[in-house]
Protein backbone atom coordinates (compact mmCIF):
# COMPACT_ATOMS: atom_id res chain seq x y z
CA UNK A 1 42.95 -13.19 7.21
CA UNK A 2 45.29 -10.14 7.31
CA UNK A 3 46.35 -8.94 10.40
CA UNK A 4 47.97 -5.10 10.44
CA UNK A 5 49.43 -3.39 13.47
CA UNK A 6 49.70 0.47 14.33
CA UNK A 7 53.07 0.36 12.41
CA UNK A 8 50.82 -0.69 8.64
CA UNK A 9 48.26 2.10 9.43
CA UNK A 10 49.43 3.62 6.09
CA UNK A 11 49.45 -0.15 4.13
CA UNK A 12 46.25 -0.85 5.25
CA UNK A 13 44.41 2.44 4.17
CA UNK A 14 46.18 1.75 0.26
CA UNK A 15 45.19 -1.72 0.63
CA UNK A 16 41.53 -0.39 1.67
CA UNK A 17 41.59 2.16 -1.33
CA UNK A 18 42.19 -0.63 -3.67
CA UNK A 19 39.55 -2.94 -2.18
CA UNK A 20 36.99 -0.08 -2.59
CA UNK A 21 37.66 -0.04 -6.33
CA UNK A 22 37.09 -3.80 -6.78
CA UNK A 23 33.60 -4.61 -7.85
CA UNK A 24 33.31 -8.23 -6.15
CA UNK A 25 34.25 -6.27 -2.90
CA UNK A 26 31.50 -6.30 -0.51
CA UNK A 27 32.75 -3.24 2.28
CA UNK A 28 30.68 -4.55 5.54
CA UNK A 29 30.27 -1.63 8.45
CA UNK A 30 29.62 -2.24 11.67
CA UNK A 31 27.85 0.74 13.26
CA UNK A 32 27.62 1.16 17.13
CA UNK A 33 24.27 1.64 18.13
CA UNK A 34 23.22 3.96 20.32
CA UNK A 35 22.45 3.19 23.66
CA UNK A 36 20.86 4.86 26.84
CA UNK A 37 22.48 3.42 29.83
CA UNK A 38 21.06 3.98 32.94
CA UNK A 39 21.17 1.54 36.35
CA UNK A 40 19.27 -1.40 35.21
CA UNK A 41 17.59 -0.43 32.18
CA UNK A 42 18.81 0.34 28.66
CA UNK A 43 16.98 2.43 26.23
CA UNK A 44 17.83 1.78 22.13
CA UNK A 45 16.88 4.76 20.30
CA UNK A 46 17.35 3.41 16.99
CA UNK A 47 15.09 0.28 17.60
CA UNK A 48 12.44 2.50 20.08
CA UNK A 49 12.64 -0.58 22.13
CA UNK A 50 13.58 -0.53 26.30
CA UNK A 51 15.08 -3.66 28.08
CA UNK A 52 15.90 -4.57 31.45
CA UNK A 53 18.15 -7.32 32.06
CA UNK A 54 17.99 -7.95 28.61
CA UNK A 55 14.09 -8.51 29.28
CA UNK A 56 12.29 -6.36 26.80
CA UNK A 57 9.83 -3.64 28.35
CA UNK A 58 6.52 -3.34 25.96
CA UNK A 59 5.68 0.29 25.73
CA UNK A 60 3.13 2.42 23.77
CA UNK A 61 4.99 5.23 21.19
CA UNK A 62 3.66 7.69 23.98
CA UNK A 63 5.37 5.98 26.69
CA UNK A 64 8.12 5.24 24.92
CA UNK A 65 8.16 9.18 23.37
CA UNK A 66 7.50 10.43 27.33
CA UNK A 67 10.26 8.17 28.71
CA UNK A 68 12.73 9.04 26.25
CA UNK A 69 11.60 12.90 26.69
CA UNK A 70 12.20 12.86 30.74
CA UNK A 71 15.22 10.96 30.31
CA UNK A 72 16.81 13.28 28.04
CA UNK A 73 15.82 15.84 30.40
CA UNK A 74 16.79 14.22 33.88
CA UNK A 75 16.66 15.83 36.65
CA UNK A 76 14.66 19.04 35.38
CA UNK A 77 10.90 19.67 36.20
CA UNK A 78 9.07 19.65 32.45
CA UNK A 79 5.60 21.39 32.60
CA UNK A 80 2.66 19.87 30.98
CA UNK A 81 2.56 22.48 28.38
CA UNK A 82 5.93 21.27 27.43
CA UNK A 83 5.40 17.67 27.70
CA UNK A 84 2.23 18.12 25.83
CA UNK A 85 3.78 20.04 22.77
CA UNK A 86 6.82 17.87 22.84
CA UNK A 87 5.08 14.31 22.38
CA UNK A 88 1.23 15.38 21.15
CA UNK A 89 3.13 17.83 19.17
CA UNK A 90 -0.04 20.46 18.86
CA UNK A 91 -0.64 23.53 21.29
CA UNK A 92 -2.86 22.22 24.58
CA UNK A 93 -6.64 23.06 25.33
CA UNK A 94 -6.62 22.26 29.36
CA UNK A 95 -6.42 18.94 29.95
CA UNK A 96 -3.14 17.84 29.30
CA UNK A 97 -2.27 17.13 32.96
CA UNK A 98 -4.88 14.67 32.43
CA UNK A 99 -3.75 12.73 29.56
CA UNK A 100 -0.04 12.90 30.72
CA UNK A 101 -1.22 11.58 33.93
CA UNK A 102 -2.58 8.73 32.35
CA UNK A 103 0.29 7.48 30.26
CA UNK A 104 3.09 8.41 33.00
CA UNK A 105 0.85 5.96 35.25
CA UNK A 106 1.14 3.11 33.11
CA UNK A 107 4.63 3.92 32.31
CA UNK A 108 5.42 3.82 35.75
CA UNK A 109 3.15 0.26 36.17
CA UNK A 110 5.79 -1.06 33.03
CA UNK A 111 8.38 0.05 34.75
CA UNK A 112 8.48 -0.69 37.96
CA UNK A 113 6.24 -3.90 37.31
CA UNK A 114 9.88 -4.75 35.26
CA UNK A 115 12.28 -3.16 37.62
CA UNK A 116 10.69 -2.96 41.47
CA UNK A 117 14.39 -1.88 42.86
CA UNK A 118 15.14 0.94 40.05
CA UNK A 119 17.11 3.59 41.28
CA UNK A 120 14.87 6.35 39.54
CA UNK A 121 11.47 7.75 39.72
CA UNK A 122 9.03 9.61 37.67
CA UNK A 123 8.32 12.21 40.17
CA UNK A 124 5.10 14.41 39.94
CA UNK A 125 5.64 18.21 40.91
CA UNK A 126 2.40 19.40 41.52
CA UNK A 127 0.23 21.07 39.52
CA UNK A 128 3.35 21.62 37.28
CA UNK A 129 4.72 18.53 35.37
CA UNK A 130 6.96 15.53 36.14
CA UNK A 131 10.85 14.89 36.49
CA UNK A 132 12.91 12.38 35.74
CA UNK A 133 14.89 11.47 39.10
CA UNK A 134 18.18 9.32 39.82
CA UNK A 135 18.69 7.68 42.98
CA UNK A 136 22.39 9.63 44.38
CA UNK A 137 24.58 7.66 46.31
């Protein structure tokens, strides 16, 4: 083990450069993943996987896709039609508030079946869309 302070910055990158040239050299990265924080849950982009007290949340791709949509987006009303196009990804014929209805219901039953004292909602603005809400306090 080789230990290097902020003094060897410039001995560690030439000892680096050398290392990279060596075939036996195996360079290992470490890559932070990306994480959604939010009070008691954590979303992983990466993985498409949602956790709660490191209890894992089983979601559809749609719930997952609308989650991750009004998350993104907290805070501001997004209209069916935009939901729709967003996560269907094709223009809608009608009766999207229906079939958004149906997935934010069971993505609210997953959710607050997981987390009854969550300091957010998925609020409904009638005849409009939904919004992503944080508890203030």
């Amino acid at each position: 083990m080789i230990e290097f302070n902020d003094q060897d910055s410039s001995v560690f990158d030439e000892v680096m450069a050398v290392l990279k040239h060596h075939s036996a050299f195996e360079q290992l990265r470490f890559n932070e993943e990306d994480v959604l924080s939010l009070p008691r849950l954590e979303i992983y982009p990466d993985r498409r996987k949602i956790y709660r007290n490191r209890r894992e949340i089983n979601l559809t791709a749609k719930e997952y896709d609308l989650l991750c949509l009004l998350v993104a987006n907290k805070g501001r009303v997004l209209t069916y039609e935009q939901i729709y196009q967003r996560i269907w990804g094709e223009e809608p014929l009608g009766n999207e508030s229906n079939t958004i209805g149906c997935h934010i219901r069971n993505l609210r039953e997953k959710l607050y079946e997981a987390a009854p004292d969550t300091p957010f909602t998925i609020r409904c603005v009638r005849e409009i869309g939904y919004c992503f809400d944080m508890e203030s306090k």
